[in-house]
C-alpha atoms as a PDB file:
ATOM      1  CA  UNK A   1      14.863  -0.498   4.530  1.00  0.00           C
ATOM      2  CA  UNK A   2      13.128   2.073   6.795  1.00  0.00           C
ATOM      3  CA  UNK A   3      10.378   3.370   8.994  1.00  0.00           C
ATOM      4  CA  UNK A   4      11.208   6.952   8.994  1.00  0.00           C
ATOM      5  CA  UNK A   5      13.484   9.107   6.997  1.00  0.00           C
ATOM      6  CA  UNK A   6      14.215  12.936   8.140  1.00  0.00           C
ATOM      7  CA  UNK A   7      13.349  15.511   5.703  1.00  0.00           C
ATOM      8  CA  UNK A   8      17.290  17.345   5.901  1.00  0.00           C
ATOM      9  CA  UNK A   9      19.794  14.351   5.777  1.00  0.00           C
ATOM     10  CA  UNK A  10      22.911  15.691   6.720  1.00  0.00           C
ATOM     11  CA  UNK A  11      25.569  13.274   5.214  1.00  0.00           C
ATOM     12  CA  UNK A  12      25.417  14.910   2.171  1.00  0.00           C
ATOM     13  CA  UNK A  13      27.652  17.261  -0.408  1.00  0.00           C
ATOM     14  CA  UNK A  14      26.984  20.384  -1.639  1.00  0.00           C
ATOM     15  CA  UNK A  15      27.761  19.531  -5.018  1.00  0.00           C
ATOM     16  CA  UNK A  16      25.506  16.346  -5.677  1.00  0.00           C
ATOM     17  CA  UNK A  17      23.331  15.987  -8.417  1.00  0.00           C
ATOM     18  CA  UNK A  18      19.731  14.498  -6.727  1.00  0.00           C
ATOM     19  CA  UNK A  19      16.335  14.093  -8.145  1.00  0.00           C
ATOM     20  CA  UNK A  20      13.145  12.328  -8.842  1.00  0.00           C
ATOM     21  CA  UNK A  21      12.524  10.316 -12.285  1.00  0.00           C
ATOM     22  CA  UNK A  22       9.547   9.002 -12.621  1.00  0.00           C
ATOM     23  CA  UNK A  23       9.299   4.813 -14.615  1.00  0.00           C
ATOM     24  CA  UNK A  24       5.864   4.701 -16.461  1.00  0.00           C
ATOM     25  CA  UNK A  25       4.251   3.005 -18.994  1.00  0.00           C
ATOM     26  CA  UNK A  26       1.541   0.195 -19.579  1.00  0.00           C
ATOM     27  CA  UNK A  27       1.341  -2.349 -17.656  1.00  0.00           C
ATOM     28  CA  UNK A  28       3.568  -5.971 -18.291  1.00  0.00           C
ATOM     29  CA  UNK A  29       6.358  -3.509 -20.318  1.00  0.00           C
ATOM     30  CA  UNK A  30       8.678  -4.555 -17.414  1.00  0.00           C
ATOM     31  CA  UNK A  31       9.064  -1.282 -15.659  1.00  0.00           C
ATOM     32  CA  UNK A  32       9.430  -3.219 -12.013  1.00  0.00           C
ATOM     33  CA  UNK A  33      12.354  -5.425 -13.597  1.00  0.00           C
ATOM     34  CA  UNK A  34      13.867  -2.905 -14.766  1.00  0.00           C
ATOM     35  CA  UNK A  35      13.843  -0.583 -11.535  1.00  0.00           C
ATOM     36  CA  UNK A  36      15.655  -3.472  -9.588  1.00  0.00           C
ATOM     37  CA  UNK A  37      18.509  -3.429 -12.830  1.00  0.00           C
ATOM     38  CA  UNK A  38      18.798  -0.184 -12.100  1.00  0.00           C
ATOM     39  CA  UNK A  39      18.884  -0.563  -8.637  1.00  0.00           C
ATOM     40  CA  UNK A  40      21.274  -3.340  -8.484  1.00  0.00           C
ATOM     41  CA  UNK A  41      18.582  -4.897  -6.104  1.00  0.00           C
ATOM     42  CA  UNK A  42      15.539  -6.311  -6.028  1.00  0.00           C
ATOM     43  CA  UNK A  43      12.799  -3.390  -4.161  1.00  0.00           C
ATOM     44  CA  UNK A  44       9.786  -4.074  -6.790  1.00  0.00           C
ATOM     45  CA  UNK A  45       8.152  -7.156  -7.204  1.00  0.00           C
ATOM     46  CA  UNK A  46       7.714  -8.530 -10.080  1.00  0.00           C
ATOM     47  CA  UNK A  47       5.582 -11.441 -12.465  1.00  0.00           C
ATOM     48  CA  UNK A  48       4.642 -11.930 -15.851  1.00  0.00           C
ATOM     49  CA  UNK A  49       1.024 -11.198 -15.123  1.00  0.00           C
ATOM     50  CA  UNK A  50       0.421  -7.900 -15.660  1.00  0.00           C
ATOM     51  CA  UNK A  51      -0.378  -5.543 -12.875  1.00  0.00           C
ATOM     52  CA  UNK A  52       1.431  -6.656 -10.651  1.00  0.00           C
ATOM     53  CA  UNK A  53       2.758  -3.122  -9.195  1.00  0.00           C
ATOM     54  CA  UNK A  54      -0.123  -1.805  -7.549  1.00  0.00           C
ATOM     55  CA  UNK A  55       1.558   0.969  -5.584  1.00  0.00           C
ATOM     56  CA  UNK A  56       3.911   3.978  -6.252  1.00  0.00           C
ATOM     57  CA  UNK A  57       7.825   2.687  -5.052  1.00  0.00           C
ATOM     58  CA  UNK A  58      11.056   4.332  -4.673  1.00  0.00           C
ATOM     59  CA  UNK A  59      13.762   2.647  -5.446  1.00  0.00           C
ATOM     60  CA  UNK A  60      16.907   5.033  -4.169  1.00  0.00           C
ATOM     61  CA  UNK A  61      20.175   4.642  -6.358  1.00  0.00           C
ATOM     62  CA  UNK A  62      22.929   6.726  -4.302  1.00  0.00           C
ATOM     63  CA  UNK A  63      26.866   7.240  -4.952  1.00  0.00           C
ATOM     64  CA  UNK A  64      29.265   9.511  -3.874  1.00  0.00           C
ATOM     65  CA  UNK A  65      28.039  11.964  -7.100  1.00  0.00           C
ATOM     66  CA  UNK A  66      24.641  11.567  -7.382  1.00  0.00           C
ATOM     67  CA  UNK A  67      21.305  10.239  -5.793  1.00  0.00           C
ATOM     68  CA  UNK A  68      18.648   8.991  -8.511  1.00  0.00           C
ATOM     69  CA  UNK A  69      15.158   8.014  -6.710  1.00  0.00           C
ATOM     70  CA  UNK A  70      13.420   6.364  -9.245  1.00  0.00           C
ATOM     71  CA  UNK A  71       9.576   6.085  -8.981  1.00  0.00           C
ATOM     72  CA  UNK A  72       7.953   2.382  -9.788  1.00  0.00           C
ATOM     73  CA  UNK A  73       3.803   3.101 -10.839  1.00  0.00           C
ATOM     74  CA  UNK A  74       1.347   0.671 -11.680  1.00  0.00           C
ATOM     75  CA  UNK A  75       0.921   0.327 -15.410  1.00  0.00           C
ATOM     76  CA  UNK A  76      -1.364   2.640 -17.026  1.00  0.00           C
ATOM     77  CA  UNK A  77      -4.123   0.527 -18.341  1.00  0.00           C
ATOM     78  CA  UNK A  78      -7.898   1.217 -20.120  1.00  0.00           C
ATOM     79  CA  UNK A  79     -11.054  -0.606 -19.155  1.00  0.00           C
ATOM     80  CA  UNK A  80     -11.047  -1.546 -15.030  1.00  0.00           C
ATOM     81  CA  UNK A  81     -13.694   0.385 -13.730  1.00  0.00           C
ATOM     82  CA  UNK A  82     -13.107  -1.154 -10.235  1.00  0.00           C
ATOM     83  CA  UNK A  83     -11.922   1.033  -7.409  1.00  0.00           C
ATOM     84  CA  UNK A  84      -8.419  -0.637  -7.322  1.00  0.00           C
ATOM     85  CA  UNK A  85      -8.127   0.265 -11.042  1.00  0.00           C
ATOM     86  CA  UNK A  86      -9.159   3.716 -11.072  1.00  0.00           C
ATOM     87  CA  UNK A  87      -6.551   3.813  -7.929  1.00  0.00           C
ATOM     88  CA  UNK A  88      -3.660   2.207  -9.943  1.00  0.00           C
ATOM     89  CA  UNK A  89      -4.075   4.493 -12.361  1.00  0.00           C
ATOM     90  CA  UNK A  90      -4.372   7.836 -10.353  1.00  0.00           C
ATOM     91  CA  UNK A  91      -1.123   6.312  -8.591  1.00  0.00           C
ATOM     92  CA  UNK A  92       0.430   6.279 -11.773  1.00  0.00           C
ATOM     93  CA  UNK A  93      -0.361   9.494 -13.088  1.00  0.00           C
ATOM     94  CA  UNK A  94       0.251  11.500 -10.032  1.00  0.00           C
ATOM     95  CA  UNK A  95       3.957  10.492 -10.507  1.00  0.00           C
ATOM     96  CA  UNK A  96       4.025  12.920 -13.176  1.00  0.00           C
ATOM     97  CA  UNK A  97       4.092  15.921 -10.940  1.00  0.00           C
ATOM     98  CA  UNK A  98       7.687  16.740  -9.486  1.00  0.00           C
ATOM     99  CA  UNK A  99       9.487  14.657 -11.480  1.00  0.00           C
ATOM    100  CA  UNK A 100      13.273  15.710 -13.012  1.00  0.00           C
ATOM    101  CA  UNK A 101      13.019  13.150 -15.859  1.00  0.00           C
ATOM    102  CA  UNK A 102      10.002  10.668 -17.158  1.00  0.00           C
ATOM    103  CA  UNK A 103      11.549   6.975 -17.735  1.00  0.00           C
ATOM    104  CA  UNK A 104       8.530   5.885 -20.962  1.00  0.00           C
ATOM    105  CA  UNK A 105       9.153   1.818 -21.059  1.00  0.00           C
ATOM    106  CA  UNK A 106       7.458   0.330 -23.939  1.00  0.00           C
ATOM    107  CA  UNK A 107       8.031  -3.363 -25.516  1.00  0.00           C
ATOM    108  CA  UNK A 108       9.965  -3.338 -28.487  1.00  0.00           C
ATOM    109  CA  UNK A 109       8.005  -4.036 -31.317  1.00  0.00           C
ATOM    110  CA  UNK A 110       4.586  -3.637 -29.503  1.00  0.00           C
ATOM    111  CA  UNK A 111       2.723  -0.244 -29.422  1.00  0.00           C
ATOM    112  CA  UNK A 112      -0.750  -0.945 -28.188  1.00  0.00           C
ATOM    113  CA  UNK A 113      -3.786   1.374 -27.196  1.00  0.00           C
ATOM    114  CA  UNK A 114      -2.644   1.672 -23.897  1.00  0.00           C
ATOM    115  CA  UNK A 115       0.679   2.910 -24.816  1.00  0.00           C
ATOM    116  CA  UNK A 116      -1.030   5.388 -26.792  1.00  0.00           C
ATOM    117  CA  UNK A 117      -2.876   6.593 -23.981  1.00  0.00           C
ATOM    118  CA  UNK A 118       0.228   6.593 -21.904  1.00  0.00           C
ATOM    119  CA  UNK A 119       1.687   9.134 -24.997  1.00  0.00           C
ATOM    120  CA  UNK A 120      -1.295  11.360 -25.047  1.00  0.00           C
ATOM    121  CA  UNK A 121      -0.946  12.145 -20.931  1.00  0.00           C
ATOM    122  CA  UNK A 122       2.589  13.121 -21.616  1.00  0.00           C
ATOM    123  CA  UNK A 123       2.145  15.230 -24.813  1.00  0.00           C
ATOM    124  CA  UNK A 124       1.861  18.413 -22.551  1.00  0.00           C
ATOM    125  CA  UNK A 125       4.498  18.014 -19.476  1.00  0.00           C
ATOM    126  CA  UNK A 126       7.116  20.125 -19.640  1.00  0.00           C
ATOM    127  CA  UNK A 127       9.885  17.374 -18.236  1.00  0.00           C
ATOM    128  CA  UNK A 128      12.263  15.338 -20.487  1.00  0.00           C
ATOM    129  CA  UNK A 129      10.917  11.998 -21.842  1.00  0.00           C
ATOM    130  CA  UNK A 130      13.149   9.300 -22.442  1.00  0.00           C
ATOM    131  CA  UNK A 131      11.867   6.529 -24.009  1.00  0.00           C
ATOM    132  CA  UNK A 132      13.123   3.046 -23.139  1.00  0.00           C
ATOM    133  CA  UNK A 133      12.197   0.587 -25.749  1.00  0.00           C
ATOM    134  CA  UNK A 134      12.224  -2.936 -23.318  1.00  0.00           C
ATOM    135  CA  UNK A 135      13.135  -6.236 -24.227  1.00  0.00           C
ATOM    136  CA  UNK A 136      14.792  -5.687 -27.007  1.00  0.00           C
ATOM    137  CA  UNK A 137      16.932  -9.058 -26.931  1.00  0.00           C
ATOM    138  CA  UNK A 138      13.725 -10.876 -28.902  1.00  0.00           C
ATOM    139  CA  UNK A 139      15.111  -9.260 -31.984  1.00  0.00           C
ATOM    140  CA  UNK A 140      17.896 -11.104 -33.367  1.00  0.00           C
ATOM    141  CA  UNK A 141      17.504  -8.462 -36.089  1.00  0.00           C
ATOM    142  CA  UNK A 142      17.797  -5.037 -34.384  1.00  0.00           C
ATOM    143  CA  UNK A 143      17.203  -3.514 -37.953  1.00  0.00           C
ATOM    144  CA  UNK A 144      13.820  -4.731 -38.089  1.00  0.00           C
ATOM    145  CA  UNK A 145      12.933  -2.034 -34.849  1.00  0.00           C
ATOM    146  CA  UNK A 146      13.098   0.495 -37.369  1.00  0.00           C
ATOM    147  CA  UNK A 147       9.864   0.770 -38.270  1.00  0.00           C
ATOM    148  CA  UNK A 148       8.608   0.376 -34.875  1.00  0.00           C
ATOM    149  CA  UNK A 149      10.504   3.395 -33.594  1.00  0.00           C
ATOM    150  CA  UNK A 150       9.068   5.387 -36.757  1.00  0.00           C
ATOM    151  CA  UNK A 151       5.790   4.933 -35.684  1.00  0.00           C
ATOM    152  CA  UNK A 152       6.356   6.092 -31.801  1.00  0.00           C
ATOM    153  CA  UNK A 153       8.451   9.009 -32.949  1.00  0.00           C
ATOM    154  CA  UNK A 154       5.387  10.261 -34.850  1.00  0.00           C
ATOM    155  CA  UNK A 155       3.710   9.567 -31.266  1.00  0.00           C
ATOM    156  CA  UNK A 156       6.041  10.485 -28.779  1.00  0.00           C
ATOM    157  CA  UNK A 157       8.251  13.891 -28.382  1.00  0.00           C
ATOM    158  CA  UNK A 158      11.051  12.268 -26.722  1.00  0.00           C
ATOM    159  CA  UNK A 159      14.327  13.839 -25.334  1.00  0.00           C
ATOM    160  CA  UNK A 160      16.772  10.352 -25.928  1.00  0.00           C
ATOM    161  CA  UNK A 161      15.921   6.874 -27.049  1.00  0.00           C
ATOM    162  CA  UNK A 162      17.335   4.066 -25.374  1.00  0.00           C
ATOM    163  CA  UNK A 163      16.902   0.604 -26.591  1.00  0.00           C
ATOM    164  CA  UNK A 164      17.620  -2.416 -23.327  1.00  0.00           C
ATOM    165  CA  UNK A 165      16.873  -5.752 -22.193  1.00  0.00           C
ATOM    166  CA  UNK A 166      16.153  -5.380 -18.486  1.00  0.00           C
ATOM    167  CA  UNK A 167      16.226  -9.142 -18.219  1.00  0.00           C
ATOM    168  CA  UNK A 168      18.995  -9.424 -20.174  1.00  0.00           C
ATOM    169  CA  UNK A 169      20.958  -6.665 -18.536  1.00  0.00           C
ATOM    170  CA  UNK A 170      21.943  -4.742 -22.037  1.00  0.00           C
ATOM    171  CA  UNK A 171      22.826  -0.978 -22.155  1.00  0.00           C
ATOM    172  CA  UNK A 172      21.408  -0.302 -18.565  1.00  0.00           C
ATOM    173  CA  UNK A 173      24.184   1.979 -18.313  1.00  0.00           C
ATOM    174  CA  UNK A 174      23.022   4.252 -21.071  1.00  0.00           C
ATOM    175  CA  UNK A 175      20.066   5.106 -19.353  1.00  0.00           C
ATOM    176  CA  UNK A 176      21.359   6.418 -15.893  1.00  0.00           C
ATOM    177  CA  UNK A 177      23.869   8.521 -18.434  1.00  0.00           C
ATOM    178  CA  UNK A 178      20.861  10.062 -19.878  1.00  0.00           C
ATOM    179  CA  UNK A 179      19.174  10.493 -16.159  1.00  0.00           C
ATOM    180  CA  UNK A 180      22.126  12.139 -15.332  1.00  0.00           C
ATOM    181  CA  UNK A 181      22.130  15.246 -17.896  1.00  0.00           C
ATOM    182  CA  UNK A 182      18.480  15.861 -16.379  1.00  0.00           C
ATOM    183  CA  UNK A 183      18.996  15.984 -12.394  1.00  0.00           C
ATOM    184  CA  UNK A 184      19.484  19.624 -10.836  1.00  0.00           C
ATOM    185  CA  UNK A 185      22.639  19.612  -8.562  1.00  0.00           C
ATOM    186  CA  UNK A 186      21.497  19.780  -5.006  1.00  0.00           C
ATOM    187  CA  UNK A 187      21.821  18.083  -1.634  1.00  0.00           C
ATOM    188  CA  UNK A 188      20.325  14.091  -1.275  1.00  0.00           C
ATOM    189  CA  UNK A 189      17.001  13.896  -0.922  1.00  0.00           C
ATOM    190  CA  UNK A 190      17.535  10.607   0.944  1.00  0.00           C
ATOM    191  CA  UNK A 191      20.089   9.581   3.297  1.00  0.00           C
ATOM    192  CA  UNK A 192      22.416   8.078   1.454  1.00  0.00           C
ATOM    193  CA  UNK A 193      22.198   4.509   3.061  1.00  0.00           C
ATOM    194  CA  UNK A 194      18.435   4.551   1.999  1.00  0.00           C
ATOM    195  CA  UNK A 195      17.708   1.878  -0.758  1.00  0.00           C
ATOM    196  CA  UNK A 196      13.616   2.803  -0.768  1.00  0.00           C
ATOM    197  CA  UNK A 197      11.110   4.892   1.448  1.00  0.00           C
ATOM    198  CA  UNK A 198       9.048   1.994   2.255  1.00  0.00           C
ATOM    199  CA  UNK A 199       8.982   0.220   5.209  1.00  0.00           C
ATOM    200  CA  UNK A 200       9.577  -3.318   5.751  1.00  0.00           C
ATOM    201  CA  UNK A 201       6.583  -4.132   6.921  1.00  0.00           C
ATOM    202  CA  UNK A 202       5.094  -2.855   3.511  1.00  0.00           C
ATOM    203  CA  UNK A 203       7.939  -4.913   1.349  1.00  0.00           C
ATOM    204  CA  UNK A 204       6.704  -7.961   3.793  1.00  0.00           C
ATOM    205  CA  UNK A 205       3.208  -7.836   2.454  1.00  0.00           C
ATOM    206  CA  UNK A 206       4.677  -7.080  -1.304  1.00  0.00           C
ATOM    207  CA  UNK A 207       6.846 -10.094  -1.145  1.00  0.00           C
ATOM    208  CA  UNK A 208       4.166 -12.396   0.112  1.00  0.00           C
ATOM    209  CA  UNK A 209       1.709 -11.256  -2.727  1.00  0.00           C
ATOM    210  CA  UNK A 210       4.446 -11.371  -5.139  1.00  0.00           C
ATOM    211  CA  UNK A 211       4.979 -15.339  -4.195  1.00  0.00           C
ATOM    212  CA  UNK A 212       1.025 -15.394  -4.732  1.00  0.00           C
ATOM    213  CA  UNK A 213       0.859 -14.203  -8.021  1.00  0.00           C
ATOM    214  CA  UNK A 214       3.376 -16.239  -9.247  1.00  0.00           C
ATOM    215  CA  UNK A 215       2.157 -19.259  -7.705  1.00  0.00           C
ATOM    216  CA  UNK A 216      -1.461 -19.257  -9.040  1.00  0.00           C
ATOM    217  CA  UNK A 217      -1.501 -17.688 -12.362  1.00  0.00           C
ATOM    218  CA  UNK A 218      -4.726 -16.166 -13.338  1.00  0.00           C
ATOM    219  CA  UNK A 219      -6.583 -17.758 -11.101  1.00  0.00           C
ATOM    220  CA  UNK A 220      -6.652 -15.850  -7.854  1.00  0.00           C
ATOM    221  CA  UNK A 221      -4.461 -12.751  -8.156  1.00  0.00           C
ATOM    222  CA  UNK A 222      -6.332  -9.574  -8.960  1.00  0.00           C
ATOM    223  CA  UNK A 223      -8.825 -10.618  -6.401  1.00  0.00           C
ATOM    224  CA  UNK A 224      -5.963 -11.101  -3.522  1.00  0.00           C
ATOM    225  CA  UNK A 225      -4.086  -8.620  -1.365  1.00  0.00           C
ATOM    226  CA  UNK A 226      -1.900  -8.969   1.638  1.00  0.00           C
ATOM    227  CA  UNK A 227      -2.238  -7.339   4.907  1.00  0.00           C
ATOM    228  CA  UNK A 228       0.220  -7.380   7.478  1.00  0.00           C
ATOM    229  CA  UNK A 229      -1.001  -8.283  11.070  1.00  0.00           C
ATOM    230  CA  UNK A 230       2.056  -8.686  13.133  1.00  0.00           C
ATOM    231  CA  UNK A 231       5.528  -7.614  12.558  1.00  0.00           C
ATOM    232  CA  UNK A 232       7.534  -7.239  15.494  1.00  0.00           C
ATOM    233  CA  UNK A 233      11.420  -8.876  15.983  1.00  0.00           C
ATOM    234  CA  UNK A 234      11.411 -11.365  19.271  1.00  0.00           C
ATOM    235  CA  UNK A 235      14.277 -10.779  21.318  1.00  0.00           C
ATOM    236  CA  UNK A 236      13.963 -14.355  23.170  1.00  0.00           C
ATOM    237  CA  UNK A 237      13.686 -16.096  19.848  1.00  0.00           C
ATOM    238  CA  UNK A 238      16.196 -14.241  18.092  1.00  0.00           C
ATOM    239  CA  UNK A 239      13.929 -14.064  14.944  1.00  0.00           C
ATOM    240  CA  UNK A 240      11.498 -12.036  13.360  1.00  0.00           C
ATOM    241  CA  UNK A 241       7.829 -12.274  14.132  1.00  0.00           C
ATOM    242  CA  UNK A 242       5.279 -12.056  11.025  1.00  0.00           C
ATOM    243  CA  UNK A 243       1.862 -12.785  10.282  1.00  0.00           C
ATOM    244  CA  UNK A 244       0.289 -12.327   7.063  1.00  0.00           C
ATOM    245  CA  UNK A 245      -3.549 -12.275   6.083  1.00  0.00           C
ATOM    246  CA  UNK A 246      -4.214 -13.152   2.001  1.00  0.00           C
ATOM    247  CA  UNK A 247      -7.099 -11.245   1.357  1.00  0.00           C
ATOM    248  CA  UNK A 248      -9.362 -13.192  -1.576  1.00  0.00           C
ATOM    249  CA  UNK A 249     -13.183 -12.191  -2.496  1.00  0.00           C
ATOM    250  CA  UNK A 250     -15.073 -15.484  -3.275  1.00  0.00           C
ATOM    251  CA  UNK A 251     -15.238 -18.660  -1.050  1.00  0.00           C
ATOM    252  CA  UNK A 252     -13.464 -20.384  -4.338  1.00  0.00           C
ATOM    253  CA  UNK A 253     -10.440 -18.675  -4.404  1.00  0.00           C
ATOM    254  CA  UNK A 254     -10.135 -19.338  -1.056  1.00  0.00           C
ATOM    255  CA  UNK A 255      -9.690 -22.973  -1.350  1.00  0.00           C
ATOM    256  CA  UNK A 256      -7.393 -22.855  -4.179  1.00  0.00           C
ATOM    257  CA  UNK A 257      -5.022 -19.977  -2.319  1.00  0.00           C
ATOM    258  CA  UNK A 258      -5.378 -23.176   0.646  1.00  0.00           C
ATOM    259  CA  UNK A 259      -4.851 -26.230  -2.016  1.00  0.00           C
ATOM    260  CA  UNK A 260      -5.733 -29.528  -1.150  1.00  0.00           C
ATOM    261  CA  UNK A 261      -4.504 -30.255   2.460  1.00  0.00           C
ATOM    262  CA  UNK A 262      -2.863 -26.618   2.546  1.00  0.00           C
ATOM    263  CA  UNK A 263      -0.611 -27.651   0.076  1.00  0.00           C
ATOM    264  CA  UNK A 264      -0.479 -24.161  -2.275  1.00  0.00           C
ATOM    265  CA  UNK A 265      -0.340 -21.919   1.026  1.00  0.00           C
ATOM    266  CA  UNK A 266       2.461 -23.739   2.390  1.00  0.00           C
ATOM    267  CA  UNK A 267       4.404 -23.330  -0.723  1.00  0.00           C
ATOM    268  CA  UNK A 268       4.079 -19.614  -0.700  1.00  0.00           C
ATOM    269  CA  UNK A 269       5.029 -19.061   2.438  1.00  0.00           C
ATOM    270  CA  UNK A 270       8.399 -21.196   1.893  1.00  0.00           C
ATOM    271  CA  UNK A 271       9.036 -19.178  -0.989  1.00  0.00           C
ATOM    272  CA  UNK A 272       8.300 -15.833   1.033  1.00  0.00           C
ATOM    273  CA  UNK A 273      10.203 -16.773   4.201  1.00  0.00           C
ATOM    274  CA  UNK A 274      13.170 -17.058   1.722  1.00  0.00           C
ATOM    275  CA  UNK A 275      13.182 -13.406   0.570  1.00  0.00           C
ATOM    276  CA  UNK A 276      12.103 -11.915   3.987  1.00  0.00           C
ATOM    277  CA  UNK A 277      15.201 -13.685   5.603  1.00  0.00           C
ATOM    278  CA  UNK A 278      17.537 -12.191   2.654  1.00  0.00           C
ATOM    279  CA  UNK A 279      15.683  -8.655   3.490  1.00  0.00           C
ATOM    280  CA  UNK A 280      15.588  -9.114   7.451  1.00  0.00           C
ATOM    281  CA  UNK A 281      18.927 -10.631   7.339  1.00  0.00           C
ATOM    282  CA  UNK A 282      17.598 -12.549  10.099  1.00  0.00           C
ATOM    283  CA  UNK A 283      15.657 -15.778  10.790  1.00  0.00           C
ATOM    284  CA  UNK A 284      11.711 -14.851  10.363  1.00  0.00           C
ATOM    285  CA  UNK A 285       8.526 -17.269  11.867  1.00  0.00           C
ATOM    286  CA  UNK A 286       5.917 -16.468   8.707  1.00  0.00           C
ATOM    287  CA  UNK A 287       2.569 -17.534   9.380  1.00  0.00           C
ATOM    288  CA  UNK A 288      -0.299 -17.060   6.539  1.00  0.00           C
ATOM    289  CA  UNK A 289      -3.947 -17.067   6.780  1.00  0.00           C
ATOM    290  CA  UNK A 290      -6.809 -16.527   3.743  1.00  0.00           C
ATOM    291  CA  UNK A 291      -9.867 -14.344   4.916  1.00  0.00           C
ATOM    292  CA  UNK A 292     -12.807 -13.590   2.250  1.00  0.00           C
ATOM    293  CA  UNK A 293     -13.583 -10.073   2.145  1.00  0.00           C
ATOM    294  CA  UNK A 294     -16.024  -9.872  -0.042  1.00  0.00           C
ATOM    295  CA  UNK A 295     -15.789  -7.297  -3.030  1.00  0.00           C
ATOM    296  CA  UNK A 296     -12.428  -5.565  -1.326  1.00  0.00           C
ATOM    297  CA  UNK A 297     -10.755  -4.397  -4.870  1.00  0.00           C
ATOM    298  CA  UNK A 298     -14.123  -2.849  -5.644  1.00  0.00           C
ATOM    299  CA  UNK A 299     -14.644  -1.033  -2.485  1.00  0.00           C
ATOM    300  CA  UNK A 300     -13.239   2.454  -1.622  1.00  0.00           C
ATOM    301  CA  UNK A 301     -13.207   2.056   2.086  1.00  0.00           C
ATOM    302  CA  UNK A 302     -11.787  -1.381   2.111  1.00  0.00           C
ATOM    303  CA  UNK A 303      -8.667  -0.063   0.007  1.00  0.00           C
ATOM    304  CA  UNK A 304      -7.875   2.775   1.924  1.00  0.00           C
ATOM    305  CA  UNK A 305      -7.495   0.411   5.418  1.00  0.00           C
ATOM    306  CA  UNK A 306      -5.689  -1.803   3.221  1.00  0.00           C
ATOM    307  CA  UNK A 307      -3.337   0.386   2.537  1.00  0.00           C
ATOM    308  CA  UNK A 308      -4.482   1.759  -1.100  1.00  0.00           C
ATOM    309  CA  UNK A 309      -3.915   5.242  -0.339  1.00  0.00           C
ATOM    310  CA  UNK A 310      -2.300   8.364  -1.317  1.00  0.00           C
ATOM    311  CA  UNK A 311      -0.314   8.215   1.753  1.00  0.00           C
ATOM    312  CA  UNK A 312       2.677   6.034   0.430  1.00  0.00           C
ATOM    313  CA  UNK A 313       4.852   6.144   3.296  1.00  0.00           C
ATOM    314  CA  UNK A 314       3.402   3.371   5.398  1.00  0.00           C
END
């Protein structure tokens, strides 16, 4: 985890393969989960609600041959007219550009409209497409896929098809083989120790909203983000310092992120303080507060102090 990263790392080789592949698709196709498989750990957050990722994320996957930095977007969806959608989706799509290689997820056995508009804003880039049928382990049957992957062929002009469980862990393998035939050879882009370009103050704010979204189904999320007030490490205390305001746009869905004497609030935060101690690898105070802001998601200003920018660094 990191701040800063120089632009010329210089514990590199000359003969490394490096480059950027982008992981789209629609959203709830389980492009996060499968990122962190990739990975080998756990940078995207993840739920069964969908949209969940609301920002673009590298995830950086380096060995002594190669260095893969895979790109996380939100899913592609139609319909949200709402500032934070139109966002999600420009997020998602500007991933396209200066790419080596475009990871497709779709869900086996599921082709929706939103996958179809997914295929039509690939139809004309020039870089390889490999699709990555998802979750395939719900077919006892593999044979019955057959038609399914008929129908996107007639869709899609893909360079490989790959067919995985990313919760199930099958034929991950496969697809950094195919990433592999599509990277130039050049120097790391990263240094080498780099597992994403985010900072941890950003993957404090992910895992707290992360805890959120599983915690209260569809009852709160897509109006809730998290900002990060304080994040400092406190030498006398030998911990880490964080507090965390849970952003919510109605008076309602502040009591229920609160719950009945503070119950639900309390529960997220134990459940955050236990990732941000495996990421800090130290002990971490975590206090959480809930603050209406009225109409935030829908509100261009609001996003861009929030964070909800093209500048992804932060």
């Amino acid at each position: 985890m990191s701040q800063d990263f120089p632009p010329s790392p210089s514990d590199v080789k000359t003969d490394f393969q490096a480059g950027f592949v982008a992981v789209i698709g629609r959203p709830n196709v389980g492009k996060s989960t499968l990122m962190n498989e990739l990975l080998g750990q756990k940078i995207s957050i993840t739920s069964h609600k969908p949209q969940t990722t609301r920002h673009r994320i590298h995830g950086i996957l380096s060995t002594e041959k190669h260095q893969i930095v895979y790109v996380d977007t939100p899913g592609i969806h139609l319909g949200g007219q709402r500032s934070i959608n139109v966002y999600m989706n420009r997020t998602a799509q500007s991933a396209f550009a200066d790419v080596d290689a475009i990871l497709f997820v779709v869900e086996a056995g599921r082709w929706t409209k939103e996958d179809q508009a997914v295929a039509q804003k690939l139809q004309h880039l020039e870089q390889p497409i490999i699709l990555v049928v998802n979750k395939v382990d719900k077919f006892a049957n593999k044979e019955a896929l057959l038609p399914f992957i008929a129908q996107i062929s007639s869709e899609v002009a893909f360079t490989a098809l790959i067919p995985v469980s990313a919760y199930k862990k099958i034929n991950l393998d496969a697809i950094e083989a195919e990433v592999l035939k599509h990277l130039p050879q050049q120097a790391a882009i990263f240094p080498t120790d780099y597992v994403t370009d985010r900072s941890s103050r950003f993957m404090a704010a992910e895992i707290i909203r992360e805890k959120l979204m599983r915690t209260l189904g569809n009852e709160v999320p897509y109006g809730a983000t998290v900002e990060i007030e304080q994040f400092h490490f406190d030498e006398t205390e030998g911990r880490w310092v964080i507090h965390g305001l849970i952003l919510v746009e109605r008076p309602g869905q502040k009591q229920i992120v609160i719950g009945k004497g503070g119950e639900i609030i309390k529960g997220i935060g134990s459940q955050a303080r236990k990732d941000l101690l495996n990421m800090l690898d130290a002990r971490v105070h975590l206090e959480l507060w809930v603050k209406v802001k009225e109409n935030w998601s829908d509100d261009a200003r609001a996003l861009a102090s929030l964070g909800y920018n093209d500048n992804y660094s932060s």
